[in-house]
N, C-alpha and C. Protein backbone atom coordinates (compact mmCIF):
# COMPACT_ATOMS: atom_id res chain seq x y z
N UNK A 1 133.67 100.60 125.46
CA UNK A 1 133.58 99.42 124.63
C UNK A 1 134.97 99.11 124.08
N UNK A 2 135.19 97.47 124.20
CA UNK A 2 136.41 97.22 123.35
C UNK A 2 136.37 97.24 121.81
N UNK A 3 136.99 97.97 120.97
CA UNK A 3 136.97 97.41 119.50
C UNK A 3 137.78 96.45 119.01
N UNK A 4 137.28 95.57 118.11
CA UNK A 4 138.33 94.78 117.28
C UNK A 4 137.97 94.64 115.91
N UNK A 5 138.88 95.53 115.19
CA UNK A 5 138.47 96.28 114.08
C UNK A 5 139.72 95.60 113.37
N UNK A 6 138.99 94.98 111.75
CA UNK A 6 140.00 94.08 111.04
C UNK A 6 139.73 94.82 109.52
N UNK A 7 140.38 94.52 108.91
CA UNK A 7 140.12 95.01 107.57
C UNK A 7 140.44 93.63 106.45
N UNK A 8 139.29 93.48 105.77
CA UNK A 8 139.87 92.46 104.23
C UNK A 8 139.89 93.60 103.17
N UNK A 9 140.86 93.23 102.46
CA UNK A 9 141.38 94.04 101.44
C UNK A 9 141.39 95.42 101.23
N UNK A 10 141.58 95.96 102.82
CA UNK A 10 141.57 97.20 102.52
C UNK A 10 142.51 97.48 103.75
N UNK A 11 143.31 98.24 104.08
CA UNK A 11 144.22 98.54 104.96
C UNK A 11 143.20 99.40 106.22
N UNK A 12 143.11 99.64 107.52
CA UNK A 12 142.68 99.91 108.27
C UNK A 12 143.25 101.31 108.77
N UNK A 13 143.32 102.41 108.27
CA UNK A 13 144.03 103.67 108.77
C UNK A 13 143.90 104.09 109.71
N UNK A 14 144.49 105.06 110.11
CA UNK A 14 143.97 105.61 111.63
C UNK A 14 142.71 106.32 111.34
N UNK A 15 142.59 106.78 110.29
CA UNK A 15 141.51 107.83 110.23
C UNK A 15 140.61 106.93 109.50
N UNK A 16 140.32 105.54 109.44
CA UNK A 16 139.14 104.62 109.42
C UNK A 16 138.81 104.42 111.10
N UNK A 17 139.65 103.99 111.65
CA UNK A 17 139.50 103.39 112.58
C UNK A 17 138.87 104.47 113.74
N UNK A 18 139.78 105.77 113.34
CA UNK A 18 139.16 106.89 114.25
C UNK A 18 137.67 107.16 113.62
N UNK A 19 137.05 106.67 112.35
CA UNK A 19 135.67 107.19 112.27
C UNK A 19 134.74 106.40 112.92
N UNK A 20 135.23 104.62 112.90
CA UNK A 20 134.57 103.82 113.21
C UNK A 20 134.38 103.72 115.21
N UNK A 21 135.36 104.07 115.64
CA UNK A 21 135.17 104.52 116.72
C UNK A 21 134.48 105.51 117.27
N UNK A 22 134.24 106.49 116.30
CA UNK A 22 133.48 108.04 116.74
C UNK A 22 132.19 107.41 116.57
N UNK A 23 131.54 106.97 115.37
CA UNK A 23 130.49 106.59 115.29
C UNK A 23 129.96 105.42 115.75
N UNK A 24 130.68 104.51 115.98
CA UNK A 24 130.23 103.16 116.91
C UNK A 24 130.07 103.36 118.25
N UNK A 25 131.40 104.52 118.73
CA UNK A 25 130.82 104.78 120.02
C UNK A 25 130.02 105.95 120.69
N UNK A 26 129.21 106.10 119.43
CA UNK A 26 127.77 106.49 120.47
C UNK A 26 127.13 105.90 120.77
N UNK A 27 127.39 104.50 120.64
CA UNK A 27 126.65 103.28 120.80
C UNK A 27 127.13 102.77 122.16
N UNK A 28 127.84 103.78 123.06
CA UNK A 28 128.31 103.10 124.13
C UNK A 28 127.38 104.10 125.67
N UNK A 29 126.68 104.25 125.34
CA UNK A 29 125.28 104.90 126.19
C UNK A 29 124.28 103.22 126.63
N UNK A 30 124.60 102.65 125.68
CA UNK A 30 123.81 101.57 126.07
C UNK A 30 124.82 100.12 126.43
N UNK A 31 126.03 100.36 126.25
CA UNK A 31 126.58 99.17 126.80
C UNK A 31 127.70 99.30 128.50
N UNK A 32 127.86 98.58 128.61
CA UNK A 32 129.09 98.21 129.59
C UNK A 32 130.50 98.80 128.75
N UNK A 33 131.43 99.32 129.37
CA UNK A 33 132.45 99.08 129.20
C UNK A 33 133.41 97.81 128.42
N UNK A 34 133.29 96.92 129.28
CA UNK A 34 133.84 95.72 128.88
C UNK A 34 133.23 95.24 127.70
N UNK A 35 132.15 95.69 127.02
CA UNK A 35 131.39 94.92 125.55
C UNK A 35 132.39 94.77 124.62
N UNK A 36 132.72 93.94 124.18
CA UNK A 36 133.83 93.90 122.72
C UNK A 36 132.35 93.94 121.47
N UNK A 37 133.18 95.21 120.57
CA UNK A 37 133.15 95.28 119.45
C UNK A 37 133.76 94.68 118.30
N UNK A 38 133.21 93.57 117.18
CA UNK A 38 133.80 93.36 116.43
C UNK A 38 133.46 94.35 115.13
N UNK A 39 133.99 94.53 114.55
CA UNK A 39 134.15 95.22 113.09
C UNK A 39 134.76 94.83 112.29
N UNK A 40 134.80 94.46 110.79
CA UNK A 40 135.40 94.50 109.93
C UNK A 40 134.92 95.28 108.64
N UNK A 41 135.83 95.51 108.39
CA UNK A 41 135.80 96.88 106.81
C UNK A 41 136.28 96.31 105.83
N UNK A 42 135.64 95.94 104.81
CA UNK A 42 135.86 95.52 103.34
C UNK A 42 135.51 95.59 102.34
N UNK A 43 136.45 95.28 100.88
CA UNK A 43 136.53 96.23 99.54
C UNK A 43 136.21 95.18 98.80
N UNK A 44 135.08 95.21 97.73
CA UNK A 44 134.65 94.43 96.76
C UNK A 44 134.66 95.01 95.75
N UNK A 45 135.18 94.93 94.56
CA UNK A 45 134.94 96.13 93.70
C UNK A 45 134.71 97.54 94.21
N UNK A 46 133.68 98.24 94.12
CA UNK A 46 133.32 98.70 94.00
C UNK A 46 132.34 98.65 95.39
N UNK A 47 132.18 97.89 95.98
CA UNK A 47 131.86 97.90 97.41
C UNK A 47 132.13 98.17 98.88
N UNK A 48 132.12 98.75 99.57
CA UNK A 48 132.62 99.07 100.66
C UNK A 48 132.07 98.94 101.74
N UNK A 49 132.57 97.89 102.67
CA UNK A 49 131.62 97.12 103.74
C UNK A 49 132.00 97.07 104.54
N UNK A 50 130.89 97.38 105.87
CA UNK A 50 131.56 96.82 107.20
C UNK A 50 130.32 96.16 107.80
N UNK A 51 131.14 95.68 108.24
CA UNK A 51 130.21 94.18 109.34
C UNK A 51 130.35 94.67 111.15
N UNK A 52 129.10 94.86 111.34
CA UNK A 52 129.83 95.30 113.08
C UNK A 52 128.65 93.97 113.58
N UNK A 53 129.31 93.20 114.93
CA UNK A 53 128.87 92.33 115.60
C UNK A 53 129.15 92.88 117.12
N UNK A 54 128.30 92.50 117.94
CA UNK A 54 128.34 92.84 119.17
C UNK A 54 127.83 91.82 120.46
N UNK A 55 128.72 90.81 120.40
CA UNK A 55 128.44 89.70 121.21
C UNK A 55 127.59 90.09 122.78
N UNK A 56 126.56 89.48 123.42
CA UNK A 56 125.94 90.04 124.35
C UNK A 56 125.60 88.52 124.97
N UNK A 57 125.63 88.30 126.23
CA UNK A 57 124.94 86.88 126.57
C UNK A 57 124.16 86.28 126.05
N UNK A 58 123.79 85.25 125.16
CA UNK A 58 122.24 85.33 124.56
C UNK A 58 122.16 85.30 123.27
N UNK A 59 122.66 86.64 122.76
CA UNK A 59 122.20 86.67 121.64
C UNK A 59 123.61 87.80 121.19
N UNK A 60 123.20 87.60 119.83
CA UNK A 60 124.10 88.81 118.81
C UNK A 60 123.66 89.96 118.29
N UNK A 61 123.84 91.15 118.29
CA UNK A 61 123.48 92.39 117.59
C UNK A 61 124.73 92.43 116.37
N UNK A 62 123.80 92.50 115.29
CA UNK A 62 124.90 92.69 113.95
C UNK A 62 124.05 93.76 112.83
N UNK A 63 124.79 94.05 112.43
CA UNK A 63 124.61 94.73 110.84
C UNK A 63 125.52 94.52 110.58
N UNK A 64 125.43 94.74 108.65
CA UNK A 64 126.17 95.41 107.67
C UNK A 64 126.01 95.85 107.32
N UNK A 65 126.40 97.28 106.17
CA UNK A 65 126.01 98.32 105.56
C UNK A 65 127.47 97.95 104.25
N UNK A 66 126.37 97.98 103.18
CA UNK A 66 127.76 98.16 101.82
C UNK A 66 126.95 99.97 101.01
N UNK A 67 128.29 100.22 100.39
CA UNK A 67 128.06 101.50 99.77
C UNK A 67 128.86 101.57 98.90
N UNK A 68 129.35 102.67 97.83
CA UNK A 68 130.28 102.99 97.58
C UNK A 68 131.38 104.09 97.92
N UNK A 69 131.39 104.26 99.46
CA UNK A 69 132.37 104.62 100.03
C UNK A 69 132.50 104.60 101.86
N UNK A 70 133.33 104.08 102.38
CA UNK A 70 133.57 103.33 103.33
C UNK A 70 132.69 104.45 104.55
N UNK A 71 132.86 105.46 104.67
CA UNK A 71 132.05 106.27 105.74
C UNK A 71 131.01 106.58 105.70
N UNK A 72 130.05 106.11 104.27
CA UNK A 72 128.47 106.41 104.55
C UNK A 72 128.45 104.85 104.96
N UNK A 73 128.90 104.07 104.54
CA UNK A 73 128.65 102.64 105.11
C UNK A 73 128.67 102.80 106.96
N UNK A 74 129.57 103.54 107.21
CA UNK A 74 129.91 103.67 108.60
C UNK A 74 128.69 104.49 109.18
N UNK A 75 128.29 105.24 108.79
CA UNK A 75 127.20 106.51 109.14
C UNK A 75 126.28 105.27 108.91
N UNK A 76 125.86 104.79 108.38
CA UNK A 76 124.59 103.75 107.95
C UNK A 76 124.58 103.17 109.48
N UNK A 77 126.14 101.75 109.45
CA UNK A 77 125.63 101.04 110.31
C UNK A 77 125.53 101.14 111.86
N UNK A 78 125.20 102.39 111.91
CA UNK A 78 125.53 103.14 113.38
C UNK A 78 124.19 103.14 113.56
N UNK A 79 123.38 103.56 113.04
CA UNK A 79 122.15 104.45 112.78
C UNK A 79 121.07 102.52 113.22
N UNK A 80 121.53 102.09 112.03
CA UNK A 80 121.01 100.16 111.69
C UNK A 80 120.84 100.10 113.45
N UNK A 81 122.40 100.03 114.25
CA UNK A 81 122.29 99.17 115.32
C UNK A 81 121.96 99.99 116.12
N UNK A 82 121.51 101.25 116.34
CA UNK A 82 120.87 102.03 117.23
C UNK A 82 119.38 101.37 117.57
N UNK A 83 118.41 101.76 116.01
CA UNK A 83 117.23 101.20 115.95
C UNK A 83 116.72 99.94 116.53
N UNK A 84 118.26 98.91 115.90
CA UNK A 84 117.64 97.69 116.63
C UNK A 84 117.30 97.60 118.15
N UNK A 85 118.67 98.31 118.50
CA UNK A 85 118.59 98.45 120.07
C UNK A 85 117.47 98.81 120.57
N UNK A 86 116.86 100.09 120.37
CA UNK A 86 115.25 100.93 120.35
C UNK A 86 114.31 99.73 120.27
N UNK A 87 114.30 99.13 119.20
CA UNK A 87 113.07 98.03 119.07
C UNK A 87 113.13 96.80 119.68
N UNK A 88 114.27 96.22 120.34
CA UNK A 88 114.42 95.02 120.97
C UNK A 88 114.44 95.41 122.56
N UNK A 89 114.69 96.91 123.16
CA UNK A 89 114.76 96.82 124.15
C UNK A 89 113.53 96.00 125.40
N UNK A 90 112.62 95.82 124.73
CA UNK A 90 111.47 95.08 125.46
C UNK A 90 112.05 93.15 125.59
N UNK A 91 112.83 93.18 124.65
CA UNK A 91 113.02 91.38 124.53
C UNK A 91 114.48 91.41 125.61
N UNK A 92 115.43 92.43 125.79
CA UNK A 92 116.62 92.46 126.28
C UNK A 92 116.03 92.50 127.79
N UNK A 93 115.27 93.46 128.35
CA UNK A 93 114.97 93.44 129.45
C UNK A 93 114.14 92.49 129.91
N UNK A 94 113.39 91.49 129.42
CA UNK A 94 112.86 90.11 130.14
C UNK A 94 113.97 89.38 129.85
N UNK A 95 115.13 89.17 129.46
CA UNK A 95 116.10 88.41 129.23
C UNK A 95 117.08 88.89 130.21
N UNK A 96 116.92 88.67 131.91
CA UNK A 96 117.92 89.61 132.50
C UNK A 96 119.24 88.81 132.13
N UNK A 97 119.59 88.13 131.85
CA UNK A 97 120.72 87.43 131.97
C UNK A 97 122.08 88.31 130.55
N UNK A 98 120.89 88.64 129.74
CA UNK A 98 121.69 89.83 128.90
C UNK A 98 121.23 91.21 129.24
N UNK A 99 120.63 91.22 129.93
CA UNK A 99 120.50 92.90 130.38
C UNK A 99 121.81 93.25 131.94
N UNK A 100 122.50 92.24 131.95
CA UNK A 100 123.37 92.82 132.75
C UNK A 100 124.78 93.41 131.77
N UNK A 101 125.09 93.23 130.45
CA UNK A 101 125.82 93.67 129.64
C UNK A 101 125.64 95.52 129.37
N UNK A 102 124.45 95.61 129.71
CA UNK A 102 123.74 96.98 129.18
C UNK A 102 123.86 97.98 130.48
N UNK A 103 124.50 99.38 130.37
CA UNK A 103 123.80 99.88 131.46
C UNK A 103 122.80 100.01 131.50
N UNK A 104 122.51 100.64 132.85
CA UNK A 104 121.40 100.39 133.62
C UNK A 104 120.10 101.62 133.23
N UNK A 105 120.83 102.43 132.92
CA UNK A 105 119.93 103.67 132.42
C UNK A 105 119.42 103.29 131.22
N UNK A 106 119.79 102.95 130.51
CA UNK A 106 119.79 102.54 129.07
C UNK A 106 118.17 101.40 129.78
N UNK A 107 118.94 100.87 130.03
CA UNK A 107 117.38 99.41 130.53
C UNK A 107 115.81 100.16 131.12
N UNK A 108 116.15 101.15 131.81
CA UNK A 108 115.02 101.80 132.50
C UNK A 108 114.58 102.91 132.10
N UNK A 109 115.16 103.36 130.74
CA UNK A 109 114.90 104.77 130.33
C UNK A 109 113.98 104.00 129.33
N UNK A 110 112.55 104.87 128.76
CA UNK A 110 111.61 104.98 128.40
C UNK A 110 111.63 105.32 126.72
N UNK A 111 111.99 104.37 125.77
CA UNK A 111 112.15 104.92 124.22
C UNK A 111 110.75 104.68 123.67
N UNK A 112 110.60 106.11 123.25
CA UNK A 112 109.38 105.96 122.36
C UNK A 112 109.50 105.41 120.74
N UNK A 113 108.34 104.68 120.30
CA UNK A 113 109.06 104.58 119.04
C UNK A 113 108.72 105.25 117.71
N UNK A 114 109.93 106.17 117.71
CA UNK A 114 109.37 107.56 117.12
C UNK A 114 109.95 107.08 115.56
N UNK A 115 110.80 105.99 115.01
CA UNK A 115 111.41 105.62 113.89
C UNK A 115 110.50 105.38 112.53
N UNK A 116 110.45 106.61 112.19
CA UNK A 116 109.71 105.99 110.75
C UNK A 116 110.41 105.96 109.66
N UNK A 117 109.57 105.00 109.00
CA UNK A 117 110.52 104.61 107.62
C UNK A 117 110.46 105.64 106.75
N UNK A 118 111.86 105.77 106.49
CA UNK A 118 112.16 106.60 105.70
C UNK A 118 112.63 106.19 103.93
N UNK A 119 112.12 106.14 103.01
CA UNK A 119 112.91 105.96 102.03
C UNK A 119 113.94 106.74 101.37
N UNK A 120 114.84 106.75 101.19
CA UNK A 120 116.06 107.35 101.01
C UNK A 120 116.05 107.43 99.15
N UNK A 121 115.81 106.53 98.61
CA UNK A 121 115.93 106.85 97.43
C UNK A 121 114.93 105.13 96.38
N UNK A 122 114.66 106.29 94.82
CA UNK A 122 113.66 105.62 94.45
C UNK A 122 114.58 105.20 92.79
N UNK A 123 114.11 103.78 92.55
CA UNK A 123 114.93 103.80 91.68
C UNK A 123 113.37 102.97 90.56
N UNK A 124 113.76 103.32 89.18
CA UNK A 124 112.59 103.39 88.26
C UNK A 124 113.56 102.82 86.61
N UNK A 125 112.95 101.57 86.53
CA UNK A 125 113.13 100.67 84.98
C UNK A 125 112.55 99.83 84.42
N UNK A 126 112.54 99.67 83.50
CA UNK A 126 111.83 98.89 82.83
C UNK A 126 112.16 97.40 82.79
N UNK A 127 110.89 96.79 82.92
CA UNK A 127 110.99 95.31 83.43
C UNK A 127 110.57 94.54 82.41
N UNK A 128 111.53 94.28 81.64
CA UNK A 128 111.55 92.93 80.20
C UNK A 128 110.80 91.50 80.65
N UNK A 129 110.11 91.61 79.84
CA UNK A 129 109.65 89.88 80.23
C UNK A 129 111.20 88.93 79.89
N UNK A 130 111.35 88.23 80.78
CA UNK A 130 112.26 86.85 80.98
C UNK A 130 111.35 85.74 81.55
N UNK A 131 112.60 84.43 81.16
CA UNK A 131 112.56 83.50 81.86
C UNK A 131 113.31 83.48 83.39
N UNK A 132 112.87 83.09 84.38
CA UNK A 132 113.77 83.17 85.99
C UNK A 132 115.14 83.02 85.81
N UNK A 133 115.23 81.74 85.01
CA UNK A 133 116.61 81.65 84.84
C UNK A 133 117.55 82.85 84.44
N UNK A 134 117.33 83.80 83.17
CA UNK A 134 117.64 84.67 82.58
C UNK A 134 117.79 85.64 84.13
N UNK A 135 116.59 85.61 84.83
CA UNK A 135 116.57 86.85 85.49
C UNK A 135 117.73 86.52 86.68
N UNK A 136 117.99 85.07 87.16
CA UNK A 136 119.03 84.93 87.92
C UNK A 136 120.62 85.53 87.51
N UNK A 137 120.95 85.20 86.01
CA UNK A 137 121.78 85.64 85.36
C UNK A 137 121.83 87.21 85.65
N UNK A 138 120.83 88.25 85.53
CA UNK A 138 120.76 89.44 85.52
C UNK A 138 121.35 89.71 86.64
N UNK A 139 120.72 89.13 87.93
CA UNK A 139 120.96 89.31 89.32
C UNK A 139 122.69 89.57 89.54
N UNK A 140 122.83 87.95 88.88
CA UNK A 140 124.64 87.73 89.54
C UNK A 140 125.11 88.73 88.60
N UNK A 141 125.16 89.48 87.39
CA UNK A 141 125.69 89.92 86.68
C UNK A 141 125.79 91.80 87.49
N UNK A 142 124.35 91.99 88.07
CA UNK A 142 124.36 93.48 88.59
C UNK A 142 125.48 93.53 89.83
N UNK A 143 125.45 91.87 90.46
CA UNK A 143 126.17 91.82 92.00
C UNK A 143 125.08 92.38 92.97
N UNK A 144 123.64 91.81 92.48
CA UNK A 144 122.53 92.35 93.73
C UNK A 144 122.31 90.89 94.39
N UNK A 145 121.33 91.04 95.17
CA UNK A 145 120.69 89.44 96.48
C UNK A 145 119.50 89.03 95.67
N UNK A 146 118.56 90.24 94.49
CA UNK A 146 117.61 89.85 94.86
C UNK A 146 117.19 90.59 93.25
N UNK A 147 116.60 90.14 91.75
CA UNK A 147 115.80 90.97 91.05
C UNK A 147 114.66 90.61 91.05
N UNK A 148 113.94 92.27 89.92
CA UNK A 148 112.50 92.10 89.73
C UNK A 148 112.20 92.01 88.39
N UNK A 149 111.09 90.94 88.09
CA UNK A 149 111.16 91.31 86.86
C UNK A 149 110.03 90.39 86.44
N UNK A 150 109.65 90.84 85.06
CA UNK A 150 108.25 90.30 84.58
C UNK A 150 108.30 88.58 83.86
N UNK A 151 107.98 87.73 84.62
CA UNK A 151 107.83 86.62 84.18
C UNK A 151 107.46 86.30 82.54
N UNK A 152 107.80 86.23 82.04
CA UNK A 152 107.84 85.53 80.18
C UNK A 152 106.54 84.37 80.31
N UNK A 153 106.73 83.36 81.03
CA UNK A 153 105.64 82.16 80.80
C UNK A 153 104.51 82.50 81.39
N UNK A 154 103.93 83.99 82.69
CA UNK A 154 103.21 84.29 83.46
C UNK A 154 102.45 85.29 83.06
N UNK A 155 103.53 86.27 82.44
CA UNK A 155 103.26 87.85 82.14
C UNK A 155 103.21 88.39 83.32
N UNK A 156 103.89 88.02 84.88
CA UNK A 156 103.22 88.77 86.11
C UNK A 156 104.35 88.83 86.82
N UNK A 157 104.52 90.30 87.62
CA UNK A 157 105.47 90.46 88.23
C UNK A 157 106.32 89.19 89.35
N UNK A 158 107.37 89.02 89.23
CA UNK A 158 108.40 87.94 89.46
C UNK A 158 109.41 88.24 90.49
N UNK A 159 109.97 88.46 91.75
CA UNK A 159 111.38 88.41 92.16
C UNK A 159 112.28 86.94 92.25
N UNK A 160 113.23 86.94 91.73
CA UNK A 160 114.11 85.87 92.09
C UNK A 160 115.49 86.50 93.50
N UNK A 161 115.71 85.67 94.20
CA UNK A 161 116.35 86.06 95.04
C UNK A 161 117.58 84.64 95.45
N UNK A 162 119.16 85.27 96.30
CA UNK A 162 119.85 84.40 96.16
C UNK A 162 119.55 84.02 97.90
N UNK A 163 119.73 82.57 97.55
CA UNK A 163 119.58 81.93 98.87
C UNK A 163 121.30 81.61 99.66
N UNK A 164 121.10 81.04 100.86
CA UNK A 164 122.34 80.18 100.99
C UNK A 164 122.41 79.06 100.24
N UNK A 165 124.13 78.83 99.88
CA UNK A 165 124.22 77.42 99.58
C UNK A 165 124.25 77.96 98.23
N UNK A 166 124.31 79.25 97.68
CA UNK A 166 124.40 79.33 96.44
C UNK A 166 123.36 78.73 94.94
N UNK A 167 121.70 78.95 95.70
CA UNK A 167 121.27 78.74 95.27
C UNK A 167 119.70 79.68 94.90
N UNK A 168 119.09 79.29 94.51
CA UNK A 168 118.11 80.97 93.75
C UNK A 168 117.23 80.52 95.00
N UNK A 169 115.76 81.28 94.74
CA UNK A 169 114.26 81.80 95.37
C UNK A 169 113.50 82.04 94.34
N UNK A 170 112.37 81.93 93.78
CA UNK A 170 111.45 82.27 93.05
C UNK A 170 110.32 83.01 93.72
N UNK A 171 109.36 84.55 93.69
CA UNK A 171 109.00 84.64 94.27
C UNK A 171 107.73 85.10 93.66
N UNK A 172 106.63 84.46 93.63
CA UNK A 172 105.05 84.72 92.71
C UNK A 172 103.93 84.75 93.19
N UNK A 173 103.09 85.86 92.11
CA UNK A 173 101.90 86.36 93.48
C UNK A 173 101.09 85.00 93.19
N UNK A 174 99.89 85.08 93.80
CA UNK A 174 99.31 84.04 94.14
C UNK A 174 98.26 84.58 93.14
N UNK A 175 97.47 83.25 92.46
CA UNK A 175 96.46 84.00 90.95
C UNK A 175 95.25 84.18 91.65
């Protein structure tokens, strides 16, 4: 696989670039040679992100993974685009026109789907009655996509979430 590995605000070392290579390319069991890898690695505060894209005829394979430190992000999004691969291989192979990107073993070998969800970690607080608005404020203020929280005018559990375009989601059970 080709890489093209960029960095925003964070310098690209050898020993980034050598992790992102070790771990991206075990991901090369299922491609061609010639596949270009894009990657980029970037620093938000306190965030540490990489974006891997993997152009294929057709269609795109992407993740991101943010953390607070650049090589579990890397360990993450290895793992992300494995799975997808596992679970789409049924849509790639009626699509021959992108199954010629893939080797061939990879196409005819037999994945069971042994992936269960795993939760990794549980997080536990107390949920103030607000107004949405308030709770949007909370959201941008933590730097999350998405809070939970107990509706004020409802009394009933609430998510607000950020859309494109820089704009909210309201999300309510049905009475």
């Amino acid at each position: 696989m080709k890489y093209i590995i960029l960095g925003k605000n964070i310098e690209v070392t050898d020993g980034l670039r050598a992790a992102v290579e070790d771990k991206i390319g075990k991901l090369e069991k299922y491609f061609t040679p010639e596949t270009e890898v894009h990657v980029t690695l970037s620093v938000e505060k306190e965030r540490q992100k990489i974006e891997v894209t993997i152009p294929v005829k057709g269609s795109i394979i992407r993740s991101e993974q943010v953390s607070n430190d650049m090589y579990v992000s890397i360990d993450l999004v290895e793992e992300i685009i494995e799975r997808q691969l596992k679970k789409y291989k049924r849509k790639l192979t009626e699509q021959q026109q992108a199954a010629r990107f893939f080797k061939q073993d990879y196409i005819e070998k037999d994945y069971m789907d042994d992936e269960e969800i795993k939760i990794i970690r549980t997080k536990k607080f107390d949920i103030k009655p607000m107004y949405p608005e308030d709770a949007c404020i909370q959201m941008e203020l933590l730097g999350h996509n998405f809070y939970v929280f107990c509706n004020a005018e409802t009394d009933q559990v609430n998510v607000v979430y950020k859309r494109k375009g820089n704009t909210y989601g309201l999300i309510e059970p049905e009475d």
